[in-house]
N, C-alpha and C. Protein backbone atom coordinates (compact mmCIF):
# COMPACT_ATOMS: atom_id res chain seq x y z
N UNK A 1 -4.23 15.35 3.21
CA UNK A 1 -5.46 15.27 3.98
C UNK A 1 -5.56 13.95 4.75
N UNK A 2 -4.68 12.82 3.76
CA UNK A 2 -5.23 11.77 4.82
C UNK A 2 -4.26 11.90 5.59
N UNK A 3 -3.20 12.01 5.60
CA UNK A 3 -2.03 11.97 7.08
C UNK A 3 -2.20 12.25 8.12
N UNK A 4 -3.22 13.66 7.83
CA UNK A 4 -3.75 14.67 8.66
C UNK A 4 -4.80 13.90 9.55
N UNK A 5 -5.56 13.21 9.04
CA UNK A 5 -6.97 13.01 9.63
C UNK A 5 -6.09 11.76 10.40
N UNK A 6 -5.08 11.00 9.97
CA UNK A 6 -4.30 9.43 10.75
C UNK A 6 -3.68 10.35 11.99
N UNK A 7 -3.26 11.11 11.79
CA UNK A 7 -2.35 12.02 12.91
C UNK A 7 -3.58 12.50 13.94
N UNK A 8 -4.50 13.29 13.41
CA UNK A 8 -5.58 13.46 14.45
C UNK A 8 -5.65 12.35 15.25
N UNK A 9 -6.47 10.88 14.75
CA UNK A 9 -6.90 9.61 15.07
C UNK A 9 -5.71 9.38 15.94
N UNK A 10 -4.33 9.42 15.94
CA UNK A 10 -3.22 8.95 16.46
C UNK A 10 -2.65 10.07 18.00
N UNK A 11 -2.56 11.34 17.60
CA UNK A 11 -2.22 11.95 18.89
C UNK A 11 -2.51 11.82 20.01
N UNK A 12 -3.80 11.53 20.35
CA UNK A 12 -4.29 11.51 21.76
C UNK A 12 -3.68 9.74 22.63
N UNK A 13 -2.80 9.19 21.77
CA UNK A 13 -2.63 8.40 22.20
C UNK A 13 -0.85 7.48 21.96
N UNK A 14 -0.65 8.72 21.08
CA UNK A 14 0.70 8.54 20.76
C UNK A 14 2.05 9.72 20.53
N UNK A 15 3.25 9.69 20.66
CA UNK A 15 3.96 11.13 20.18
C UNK A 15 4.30 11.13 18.42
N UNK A 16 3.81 11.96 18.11
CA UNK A 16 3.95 12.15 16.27
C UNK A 16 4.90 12.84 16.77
N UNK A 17 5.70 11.89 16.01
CA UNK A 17 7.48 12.88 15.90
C UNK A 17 7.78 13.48 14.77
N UNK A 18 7.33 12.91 13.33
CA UNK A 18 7.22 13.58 12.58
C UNK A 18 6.70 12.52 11.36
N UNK A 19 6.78 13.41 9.51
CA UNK A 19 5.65 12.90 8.99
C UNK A 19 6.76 13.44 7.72
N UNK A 20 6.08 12.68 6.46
CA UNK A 20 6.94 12.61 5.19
C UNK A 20 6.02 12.34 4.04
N UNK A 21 6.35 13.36 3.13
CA UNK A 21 5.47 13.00 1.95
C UNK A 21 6.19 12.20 0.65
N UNK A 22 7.49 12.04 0.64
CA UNK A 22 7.94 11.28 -0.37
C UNK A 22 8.91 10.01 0.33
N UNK A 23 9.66 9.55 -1.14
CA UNK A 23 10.14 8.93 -0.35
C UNK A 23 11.91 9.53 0.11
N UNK A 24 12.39 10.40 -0.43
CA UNK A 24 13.59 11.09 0.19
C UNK A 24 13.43 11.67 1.39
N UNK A 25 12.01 12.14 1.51
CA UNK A 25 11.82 13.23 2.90
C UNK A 25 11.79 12.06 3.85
N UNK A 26 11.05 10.50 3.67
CA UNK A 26 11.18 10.02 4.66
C UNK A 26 12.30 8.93 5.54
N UNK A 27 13.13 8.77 4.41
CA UNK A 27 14.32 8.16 4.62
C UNK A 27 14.97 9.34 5.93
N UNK A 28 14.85 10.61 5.22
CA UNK A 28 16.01 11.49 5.87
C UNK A 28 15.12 11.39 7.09
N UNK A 29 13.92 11.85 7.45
CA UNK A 29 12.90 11.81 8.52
C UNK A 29 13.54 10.95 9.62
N UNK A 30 13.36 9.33 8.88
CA UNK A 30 13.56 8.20 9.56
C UNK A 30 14.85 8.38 10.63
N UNK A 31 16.00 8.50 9.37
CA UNK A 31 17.39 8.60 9.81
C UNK A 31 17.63 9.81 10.98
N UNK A 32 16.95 10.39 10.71
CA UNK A 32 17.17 11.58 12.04
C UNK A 32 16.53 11.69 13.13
N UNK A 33 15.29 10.73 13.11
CA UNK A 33 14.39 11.02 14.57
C UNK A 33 13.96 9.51 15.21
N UNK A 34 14.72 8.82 14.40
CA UNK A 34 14.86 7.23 14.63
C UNK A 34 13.69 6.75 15.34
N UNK A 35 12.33 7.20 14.72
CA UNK A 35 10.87 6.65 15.46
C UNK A 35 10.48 5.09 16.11
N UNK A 36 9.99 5.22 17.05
CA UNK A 36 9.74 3.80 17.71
C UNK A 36 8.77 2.81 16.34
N UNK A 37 8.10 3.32 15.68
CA UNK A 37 6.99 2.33 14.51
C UNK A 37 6.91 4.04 13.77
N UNK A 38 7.05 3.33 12.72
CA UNK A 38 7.30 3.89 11.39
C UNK A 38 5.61 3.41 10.75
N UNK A 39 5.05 4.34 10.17
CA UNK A 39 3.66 4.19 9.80
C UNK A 39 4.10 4.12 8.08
N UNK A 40 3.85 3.68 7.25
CA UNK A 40 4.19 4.39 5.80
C UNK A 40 3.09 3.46 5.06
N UNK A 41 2.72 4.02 3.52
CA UNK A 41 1.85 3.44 2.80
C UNK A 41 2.83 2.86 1.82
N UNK A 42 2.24 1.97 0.25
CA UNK A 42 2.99 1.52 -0.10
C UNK A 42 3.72 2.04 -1.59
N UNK A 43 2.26 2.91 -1.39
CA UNK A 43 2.82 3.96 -3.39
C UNK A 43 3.39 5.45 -2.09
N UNK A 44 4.45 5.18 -2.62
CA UNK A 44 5.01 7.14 -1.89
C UNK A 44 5.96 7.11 -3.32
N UNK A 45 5.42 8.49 -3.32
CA UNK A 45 6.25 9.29 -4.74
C UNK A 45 7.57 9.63 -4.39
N UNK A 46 8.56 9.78 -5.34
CA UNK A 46 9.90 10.23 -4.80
C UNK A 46 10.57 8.72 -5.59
N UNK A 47 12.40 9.12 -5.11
CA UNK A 47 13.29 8.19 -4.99
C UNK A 47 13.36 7.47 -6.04
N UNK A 48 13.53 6.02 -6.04
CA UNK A 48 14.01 5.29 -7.36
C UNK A 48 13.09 4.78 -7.76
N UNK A 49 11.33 4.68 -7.05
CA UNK A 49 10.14 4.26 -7.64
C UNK A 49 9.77 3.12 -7.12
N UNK A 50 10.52 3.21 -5.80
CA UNK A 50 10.06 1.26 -4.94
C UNK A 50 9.28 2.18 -4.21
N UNK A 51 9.06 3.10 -3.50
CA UNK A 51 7.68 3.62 -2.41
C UNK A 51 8.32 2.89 -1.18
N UNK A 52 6.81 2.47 -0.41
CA UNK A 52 7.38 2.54 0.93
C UNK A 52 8.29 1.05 0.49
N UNK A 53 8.54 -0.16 0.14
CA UNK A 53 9.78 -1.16 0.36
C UNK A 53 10.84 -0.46 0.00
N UNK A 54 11.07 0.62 -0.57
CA UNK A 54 12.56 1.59 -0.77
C UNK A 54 12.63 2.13 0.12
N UNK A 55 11.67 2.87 1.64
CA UNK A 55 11.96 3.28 2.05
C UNK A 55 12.57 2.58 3.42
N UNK A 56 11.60 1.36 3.40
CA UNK A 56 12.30 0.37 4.24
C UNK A 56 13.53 -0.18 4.22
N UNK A 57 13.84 -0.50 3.10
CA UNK A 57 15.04 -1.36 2.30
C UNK A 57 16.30 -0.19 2.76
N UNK A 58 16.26 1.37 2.71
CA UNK A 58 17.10 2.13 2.71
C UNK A 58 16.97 2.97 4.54
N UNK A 59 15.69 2.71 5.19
CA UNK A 59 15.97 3.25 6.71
C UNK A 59 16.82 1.90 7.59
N UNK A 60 15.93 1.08 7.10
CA UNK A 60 16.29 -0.05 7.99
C UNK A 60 17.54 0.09 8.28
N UNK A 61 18.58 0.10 8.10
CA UNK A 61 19.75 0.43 8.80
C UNK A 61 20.59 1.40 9.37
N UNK A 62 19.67 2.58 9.07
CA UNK A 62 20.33 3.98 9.81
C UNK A 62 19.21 3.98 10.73
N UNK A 63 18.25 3.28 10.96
CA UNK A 63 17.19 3.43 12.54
C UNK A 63 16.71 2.09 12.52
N UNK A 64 17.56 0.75 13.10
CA UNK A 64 17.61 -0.52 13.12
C UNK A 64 16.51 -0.85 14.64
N UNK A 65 15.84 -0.16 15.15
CA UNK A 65 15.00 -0.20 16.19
C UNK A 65 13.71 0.47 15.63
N UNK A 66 13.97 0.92 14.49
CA UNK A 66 12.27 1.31 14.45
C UNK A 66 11.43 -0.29 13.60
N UNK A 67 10.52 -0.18 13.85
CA UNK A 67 9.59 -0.91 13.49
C UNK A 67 8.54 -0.40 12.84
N UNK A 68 8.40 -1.14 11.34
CA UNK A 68 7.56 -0.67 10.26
C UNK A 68 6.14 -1.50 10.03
N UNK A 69 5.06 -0.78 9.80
CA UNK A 69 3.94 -1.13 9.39
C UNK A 69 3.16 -0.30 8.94
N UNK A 70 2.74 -1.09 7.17
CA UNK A 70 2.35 -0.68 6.21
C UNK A 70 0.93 -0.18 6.45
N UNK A 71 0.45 0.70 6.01
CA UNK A 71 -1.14 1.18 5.98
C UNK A 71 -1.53 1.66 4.75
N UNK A 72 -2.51 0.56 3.62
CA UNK A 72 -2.29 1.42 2.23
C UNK A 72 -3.67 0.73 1.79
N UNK A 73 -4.18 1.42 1.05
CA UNK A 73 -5.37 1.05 0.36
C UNK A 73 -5.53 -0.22 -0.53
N UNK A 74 -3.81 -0.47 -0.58
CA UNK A 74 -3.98 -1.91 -2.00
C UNK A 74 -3.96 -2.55 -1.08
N UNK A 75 -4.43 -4.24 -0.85
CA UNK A 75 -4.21 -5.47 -0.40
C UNK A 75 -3.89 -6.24 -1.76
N UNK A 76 -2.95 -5.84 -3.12
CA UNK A 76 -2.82 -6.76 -3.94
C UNK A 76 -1.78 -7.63 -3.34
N UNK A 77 -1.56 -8.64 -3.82
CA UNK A 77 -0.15 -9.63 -3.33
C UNK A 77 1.03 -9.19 -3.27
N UNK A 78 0.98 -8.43 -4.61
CA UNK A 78 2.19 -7.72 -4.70
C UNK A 78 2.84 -6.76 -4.21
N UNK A 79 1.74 -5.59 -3.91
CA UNK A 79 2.04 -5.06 -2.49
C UNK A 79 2.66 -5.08 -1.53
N UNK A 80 1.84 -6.21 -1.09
CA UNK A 80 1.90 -7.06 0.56
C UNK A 80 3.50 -8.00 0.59
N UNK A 81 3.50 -8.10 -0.78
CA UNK A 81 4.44 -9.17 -0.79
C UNK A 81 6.18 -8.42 -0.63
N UNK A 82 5.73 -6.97 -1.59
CA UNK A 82 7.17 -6.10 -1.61
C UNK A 82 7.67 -5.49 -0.03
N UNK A 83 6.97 -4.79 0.86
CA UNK A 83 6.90 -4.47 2.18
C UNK A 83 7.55 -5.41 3.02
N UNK A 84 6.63 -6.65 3.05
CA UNK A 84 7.24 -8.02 3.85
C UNK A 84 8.20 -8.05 3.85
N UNK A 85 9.10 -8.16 1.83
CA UNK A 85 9.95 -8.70 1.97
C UNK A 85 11.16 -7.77 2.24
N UNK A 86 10.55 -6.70 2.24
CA UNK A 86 11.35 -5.06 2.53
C UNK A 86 12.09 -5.43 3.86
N UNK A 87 11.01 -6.10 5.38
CA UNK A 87 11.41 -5.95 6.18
C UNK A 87 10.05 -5.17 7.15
N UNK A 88 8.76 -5.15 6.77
CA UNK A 88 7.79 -4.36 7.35
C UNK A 88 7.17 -5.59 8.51
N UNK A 89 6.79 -5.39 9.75
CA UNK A 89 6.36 -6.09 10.95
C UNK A 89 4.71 -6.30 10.95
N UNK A 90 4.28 -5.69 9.63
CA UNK A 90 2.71 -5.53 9.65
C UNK A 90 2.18 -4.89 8.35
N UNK A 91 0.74 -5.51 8.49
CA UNK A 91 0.36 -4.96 7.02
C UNK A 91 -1.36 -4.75 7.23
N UNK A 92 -2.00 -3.43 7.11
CA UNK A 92 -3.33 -2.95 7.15
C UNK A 92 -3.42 -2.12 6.26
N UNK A 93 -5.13 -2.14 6.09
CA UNK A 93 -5.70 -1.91 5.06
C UNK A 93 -6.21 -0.38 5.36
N UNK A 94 -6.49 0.52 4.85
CA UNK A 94 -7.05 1.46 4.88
C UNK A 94 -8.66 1.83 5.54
N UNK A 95 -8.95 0.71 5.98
CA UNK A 95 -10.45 0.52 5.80
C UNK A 95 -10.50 0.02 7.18
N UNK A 96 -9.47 -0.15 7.84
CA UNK A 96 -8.93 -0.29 9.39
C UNK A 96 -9.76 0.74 10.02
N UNK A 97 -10.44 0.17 11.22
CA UNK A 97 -11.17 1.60 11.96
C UNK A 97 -10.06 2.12 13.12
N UNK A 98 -10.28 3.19 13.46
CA UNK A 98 -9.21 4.06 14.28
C UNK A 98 -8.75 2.95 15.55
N UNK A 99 -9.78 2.78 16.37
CA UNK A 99 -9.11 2.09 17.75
C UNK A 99 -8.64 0.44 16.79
N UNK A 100 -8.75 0.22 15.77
CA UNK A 100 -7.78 -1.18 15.22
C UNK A 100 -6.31 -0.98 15.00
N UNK A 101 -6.71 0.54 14.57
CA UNK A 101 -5.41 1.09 13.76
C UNK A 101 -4.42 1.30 15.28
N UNK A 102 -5.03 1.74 16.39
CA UNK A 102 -4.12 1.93 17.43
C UNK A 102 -3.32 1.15 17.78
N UNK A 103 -4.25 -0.44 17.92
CA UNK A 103 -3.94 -1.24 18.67
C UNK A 103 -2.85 -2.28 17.94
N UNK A 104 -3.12 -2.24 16.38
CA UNK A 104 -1.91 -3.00 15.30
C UNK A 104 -0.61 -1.75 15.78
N UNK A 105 -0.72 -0.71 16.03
CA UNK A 105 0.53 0.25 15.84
C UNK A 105 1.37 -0.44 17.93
N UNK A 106 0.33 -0.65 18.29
CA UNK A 106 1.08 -0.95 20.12
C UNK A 106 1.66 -2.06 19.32
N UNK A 107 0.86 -3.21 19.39
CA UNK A 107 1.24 -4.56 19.03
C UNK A 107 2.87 -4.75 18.11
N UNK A 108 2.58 -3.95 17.17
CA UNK A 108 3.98 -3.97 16.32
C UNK A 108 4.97 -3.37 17.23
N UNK A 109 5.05 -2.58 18.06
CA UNK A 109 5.85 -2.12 18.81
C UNK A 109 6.68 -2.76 20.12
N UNK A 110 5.27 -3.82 19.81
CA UNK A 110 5.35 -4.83 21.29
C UNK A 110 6.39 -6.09 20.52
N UNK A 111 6.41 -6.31 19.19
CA UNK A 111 7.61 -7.13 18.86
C UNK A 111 6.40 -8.22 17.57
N UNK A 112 5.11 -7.69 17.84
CA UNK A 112 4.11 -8.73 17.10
C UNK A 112 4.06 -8.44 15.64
N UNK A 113 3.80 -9.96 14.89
CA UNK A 113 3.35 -9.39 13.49
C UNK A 113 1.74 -8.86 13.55
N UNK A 114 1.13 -7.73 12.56
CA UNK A 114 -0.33 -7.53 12.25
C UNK A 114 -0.34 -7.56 10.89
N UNK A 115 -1.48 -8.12 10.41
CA UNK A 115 -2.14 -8.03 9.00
C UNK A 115 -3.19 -8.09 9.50
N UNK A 116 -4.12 -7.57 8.37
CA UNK A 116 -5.35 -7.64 8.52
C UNK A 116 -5.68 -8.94 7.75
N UNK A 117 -7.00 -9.30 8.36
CA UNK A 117 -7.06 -10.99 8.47
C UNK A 117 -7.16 -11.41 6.92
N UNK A 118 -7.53 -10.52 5.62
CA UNK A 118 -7.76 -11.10 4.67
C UNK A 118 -6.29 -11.15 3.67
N UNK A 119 -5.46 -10.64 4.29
CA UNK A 119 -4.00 -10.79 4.28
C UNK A 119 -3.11 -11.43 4.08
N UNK A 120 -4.29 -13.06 4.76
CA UNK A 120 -3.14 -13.86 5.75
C UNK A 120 -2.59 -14.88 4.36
N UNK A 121 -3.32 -15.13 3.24
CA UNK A 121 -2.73 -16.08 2.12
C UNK A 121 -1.19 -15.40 1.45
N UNK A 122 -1.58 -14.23 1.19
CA UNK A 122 -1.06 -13.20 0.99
C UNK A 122 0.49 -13.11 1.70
N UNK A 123 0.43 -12.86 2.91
CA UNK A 123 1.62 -12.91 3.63
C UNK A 123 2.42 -13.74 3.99
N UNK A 124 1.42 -15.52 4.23
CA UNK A 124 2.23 -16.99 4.16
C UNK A 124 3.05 -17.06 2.67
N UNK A 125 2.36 -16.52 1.77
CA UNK A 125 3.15 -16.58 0.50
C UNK A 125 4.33 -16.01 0.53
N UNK A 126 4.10 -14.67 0.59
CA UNK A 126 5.66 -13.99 1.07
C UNK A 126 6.76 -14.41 1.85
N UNK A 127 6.25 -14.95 3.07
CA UNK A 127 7.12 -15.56 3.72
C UNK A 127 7.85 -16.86 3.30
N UNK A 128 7.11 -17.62 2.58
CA UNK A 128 7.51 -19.31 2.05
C UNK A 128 8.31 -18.73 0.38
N UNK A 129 8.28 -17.50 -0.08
CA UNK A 129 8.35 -17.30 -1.39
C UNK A 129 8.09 -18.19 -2.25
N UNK A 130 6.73 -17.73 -2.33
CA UNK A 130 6.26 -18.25 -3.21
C UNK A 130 5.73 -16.88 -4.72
N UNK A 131 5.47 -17.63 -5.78
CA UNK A 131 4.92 -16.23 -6.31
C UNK A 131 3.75 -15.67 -5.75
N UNK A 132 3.86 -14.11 -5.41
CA UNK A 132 2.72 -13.22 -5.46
C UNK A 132 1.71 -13.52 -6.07
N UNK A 133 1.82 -13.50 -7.43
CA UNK A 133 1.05 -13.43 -8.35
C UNK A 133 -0.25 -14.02 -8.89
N UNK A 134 -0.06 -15.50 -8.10
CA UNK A 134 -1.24 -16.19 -8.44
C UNK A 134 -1.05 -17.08 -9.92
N UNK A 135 -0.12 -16.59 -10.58
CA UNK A 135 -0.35 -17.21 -12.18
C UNK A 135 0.78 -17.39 -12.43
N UNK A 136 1.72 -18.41 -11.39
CA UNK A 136 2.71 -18.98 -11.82
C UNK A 136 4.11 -18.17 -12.44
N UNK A 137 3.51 -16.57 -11.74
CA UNK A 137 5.18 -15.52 -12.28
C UNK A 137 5.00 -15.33 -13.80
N UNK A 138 3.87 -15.51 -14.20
CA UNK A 138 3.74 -15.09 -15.70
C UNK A 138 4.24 -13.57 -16.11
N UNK A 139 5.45 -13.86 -16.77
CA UNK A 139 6.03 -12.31 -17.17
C UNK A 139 5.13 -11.41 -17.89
N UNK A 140 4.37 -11.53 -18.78
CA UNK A 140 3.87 -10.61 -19.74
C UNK A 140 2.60 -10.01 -18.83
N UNK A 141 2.00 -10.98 -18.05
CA UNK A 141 0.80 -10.12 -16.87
C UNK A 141 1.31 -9.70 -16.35
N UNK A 142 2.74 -9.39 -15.43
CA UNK A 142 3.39 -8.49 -14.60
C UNK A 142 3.49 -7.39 -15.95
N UNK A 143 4.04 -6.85 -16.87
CA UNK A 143 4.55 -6.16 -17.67
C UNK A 143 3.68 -5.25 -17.60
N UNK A 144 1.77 -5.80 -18.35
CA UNK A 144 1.13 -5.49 -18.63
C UNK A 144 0.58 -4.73 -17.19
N UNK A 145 0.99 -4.55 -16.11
CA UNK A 145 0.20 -4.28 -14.85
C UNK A 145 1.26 -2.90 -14.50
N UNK A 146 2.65 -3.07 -15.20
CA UNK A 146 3.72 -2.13 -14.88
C UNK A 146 3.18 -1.04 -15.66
N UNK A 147 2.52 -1.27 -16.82
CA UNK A 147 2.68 -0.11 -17.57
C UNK A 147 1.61 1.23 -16.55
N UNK A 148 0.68 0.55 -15.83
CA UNK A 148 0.16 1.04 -14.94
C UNK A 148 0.89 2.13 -13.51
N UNK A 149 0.66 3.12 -13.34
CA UNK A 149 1.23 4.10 -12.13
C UNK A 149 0.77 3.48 -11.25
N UNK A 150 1.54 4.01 -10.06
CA UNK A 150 0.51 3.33 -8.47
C UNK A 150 -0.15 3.91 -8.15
N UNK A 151 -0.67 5.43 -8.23
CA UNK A 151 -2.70 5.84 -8.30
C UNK A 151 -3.41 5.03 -9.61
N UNK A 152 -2.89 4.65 -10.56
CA UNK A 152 -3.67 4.42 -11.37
C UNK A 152 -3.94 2.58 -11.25
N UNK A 153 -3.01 1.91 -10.52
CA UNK A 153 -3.42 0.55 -10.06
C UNK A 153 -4.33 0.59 -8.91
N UNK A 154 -4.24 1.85 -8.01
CA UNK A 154 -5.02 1.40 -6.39
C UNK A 154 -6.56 2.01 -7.31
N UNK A 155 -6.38 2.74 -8.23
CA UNK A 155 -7.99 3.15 -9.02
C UNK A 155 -8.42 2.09 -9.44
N UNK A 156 -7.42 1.12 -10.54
CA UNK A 156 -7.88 -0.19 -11.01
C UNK A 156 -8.35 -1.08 -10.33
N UNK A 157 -7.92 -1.61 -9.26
CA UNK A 157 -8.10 -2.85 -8.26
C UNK A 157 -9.66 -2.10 -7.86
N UNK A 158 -9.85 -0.79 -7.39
CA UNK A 158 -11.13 -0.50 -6.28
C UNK A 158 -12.19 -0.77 -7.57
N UNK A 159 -11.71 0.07 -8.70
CA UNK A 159 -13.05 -0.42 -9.47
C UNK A 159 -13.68 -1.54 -9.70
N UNK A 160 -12.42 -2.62 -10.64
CA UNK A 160 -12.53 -3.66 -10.43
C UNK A 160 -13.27 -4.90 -9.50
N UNK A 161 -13.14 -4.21 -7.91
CA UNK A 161 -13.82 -4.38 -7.18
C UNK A 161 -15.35 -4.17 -7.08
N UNK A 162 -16.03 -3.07 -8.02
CA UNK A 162 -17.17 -3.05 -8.03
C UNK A 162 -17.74 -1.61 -7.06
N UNK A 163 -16.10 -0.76 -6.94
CA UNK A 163 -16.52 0.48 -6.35
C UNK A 163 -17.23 1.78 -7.23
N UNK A 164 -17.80 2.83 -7.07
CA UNK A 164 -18.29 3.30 -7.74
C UNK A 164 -17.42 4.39 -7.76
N UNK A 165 -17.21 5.47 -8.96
CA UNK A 165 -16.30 6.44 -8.97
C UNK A 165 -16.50 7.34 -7.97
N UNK A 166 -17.36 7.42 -7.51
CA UNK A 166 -17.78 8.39 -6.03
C UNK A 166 -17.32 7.92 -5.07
N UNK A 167 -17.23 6.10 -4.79
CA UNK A 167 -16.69 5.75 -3.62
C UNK A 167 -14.63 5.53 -3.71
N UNK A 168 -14.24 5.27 -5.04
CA UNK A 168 -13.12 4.93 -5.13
C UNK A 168 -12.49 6.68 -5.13
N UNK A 169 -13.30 8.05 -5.48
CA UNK A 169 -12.70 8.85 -4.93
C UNK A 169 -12.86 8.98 -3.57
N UNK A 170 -13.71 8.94 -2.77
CA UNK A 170 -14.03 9.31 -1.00
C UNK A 170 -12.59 8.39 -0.69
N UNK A 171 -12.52 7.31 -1.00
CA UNK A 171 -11.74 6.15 -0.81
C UNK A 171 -9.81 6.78 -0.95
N UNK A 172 -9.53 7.29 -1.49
CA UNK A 172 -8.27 7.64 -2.35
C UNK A 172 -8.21 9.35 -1.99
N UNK A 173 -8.87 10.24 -1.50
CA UNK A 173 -8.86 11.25 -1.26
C UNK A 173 -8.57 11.99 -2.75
N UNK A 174 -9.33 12.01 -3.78
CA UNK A 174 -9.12 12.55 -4.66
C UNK A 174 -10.71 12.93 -5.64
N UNK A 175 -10.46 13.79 -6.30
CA UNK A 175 -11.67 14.03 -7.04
C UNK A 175 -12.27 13.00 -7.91
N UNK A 176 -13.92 13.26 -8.31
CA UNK A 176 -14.21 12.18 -9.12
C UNK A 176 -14.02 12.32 -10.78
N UNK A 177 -13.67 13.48 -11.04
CA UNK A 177 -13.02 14.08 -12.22
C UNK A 177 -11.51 13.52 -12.37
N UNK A 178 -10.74 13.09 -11.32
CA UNK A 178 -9.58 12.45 -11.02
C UNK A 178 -9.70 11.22 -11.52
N UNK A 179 -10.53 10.53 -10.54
CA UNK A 179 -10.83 8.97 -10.61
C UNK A 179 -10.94 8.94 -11.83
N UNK A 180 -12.28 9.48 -12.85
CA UNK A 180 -12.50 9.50 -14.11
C UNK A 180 -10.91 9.17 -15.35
N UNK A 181 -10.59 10.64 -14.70
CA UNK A 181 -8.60 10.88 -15.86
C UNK A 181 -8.00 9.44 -15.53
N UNK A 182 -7.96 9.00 -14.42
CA UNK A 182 -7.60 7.84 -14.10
C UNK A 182 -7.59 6.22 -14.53
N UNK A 183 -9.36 6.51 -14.90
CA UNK A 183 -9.47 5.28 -15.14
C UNK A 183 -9.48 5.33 -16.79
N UNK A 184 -9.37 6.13 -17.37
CA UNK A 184 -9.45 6.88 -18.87
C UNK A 184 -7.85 5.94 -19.23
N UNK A 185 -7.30 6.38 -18.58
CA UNK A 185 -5.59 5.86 -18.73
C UNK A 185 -5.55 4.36 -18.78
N UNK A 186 -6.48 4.27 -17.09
CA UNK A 186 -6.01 1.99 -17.33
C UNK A 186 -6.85 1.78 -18.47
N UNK A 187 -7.74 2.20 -18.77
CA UNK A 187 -8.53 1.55 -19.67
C UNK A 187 -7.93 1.36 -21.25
N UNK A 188 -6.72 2.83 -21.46
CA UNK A 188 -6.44 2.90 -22.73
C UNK A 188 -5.36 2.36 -22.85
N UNK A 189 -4.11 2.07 -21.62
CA UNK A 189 -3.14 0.95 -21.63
C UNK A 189 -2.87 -0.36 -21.65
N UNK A 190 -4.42 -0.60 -20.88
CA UNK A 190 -4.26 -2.10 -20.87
C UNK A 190 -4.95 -2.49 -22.46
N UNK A 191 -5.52 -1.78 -23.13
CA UNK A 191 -6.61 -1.68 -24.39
C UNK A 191 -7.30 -2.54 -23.91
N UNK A 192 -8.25 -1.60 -22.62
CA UNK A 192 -10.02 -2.47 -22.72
C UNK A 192 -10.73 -1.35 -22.65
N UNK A 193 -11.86 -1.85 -23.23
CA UNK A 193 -12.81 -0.85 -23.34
C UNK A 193 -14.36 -0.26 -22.10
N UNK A 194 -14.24 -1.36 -21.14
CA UNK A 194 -14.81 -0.53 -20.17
C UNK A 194 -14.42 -1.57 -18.62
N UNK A 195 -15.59 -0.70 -17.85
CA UNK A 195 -15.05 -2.02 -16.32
C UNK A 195 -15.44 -3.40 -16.62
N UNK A 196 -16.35 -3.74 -17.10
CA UNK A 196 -16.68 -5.13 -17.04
C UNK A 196 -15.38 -5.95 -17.88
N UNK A 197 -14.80 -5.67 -18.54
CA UNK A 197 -13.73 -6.15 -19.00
C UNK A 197 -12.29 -5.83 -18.47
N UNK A 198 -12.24 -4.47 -17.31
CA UNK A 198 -11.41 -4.57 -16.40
C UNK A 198 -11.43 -5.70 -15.34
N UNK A 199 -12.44 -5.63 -14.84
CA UNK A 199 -12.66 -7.17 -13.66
C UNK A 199 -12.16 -7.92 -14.42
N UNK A 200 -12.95 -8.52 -15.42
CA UNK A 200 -11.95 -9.67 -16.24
C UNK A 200 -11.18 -10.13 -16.30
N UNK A 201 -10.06 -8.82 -16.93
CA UNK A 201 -8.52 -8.73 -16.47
C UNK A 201 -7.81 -9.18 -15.20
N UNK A 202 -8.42 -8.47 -14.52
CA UNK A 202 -7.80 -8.35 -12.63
C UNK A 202 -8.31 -9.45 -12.01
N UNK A 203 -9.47 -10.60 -12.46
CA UNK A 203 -10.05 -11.39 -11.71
C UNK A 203 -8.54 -12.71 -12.37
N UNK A 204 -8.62 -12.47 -14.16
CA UNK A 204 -7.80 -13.42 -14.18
C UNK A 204 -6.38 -13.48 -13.63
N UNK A 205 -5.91 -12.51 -13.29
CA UNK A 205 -4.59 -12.45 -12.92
C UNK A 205 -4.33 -12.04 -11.33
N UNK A 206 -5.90 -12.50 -10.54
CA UNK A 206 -5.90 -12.90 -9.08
C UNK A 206 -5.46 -11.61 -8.36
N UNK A 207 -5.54 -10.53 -9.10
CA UNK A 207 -4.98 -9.00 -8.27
C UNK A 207 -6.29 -8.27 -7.75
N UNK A 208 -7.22 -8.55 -7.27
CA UNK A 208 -8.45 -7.74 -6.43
C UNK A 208 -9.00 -9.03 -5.54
């Protein structure tokens, strides 16, 4: 549904050559229709479990002229930080309104970097490598964040944020019976017992 509604927003002003739901379909996609800007998010199911930096890491050289930029609901560091270092020309948020979204997709095409502006700590980091993370590369907070899926981190971060299960589903294109199963899971992996002690978590380890 959302591809659908980006492709609407996008036709009248661009050629959709084509579109990929994992990450094998879009490698092969890539490799065969060698697109001028490559749109991709950053959780895509499929492949060896990197999402879109696997898919970058593995087109980038069978379509060495396309140009990639990320469009995904997380702005965590880590995110932002895997894409970059993938090789992506840009990085926006979901929350991008249509004529922004146009004009980051010309721009990247035109040879420019885009992020969206709250990005920008985020992406100097990547570039200088520095840690993502905020907490000095602490192994056991990365561990503890792995045991987490990537719907079930972009659920964590929005709540965390202070979204409501009605808005973090409208948000994620998914039910609020979803969101719910969802947050049922971070709550019982990370062992906390509700949101106010999720923020907690996510505030200390600088990921929302």
């Amino acid at each position: 549904m959302f591809r659908a509604g980006v492709i609407a927003t996008l036709q009248p002003y661009f050629h959709i050559v084509g579109q990929a739901a994992d990450v094998e379909g879009s490698i092969a996609m890539i490799a065969d229709i060698r697109p001028d800007v490559v749109l991709l998010d950053v959780h895509v199911p499929g492949g060896e479990g990197g999402g879109g930096a696997e898919i970058l890491a593995k087109s980038q050289p069978l379509s060495p002229a396309s140009a990639f930029l990320a469009l995904s609901v997380s702005d965590s560091p880590q995110d932002v930080g895997s894409v970059i270092r993938a090789g992506a020309r840009g990085y926006v948020t979901k929350t991008i309104t249509g004529d922004d979204l146009i004009s980051s997709i010309k721009q990247v095409h035109e040879g420019y970097a885009v992020f969206s502006p709250k990005l920008a700590g985020f992406v100097l980091s990547a570039f200088q490598g520095a840690p993502m993370d905020g907490a000095g590369g602490a192994r056991g907070r990365d561990e503890e964040l792995d045991l987490l899926s990537g719907r079930e981190q972009e659920v964590m971060r929005l709540i965390a944020r202070g979204y409501t299960y009605k808005e973090v589903a409208a948000e994620l294109f998914i039910s609020i019976k979803t969101v719910e199963t969802h947050m049922s899971n971070v709550l019982r992996k990370l062992q906390l017992s509700n949101r106010t002690e999720l923020t907690r978590w996510a505030a200390d380890r600088r990921i929302v």
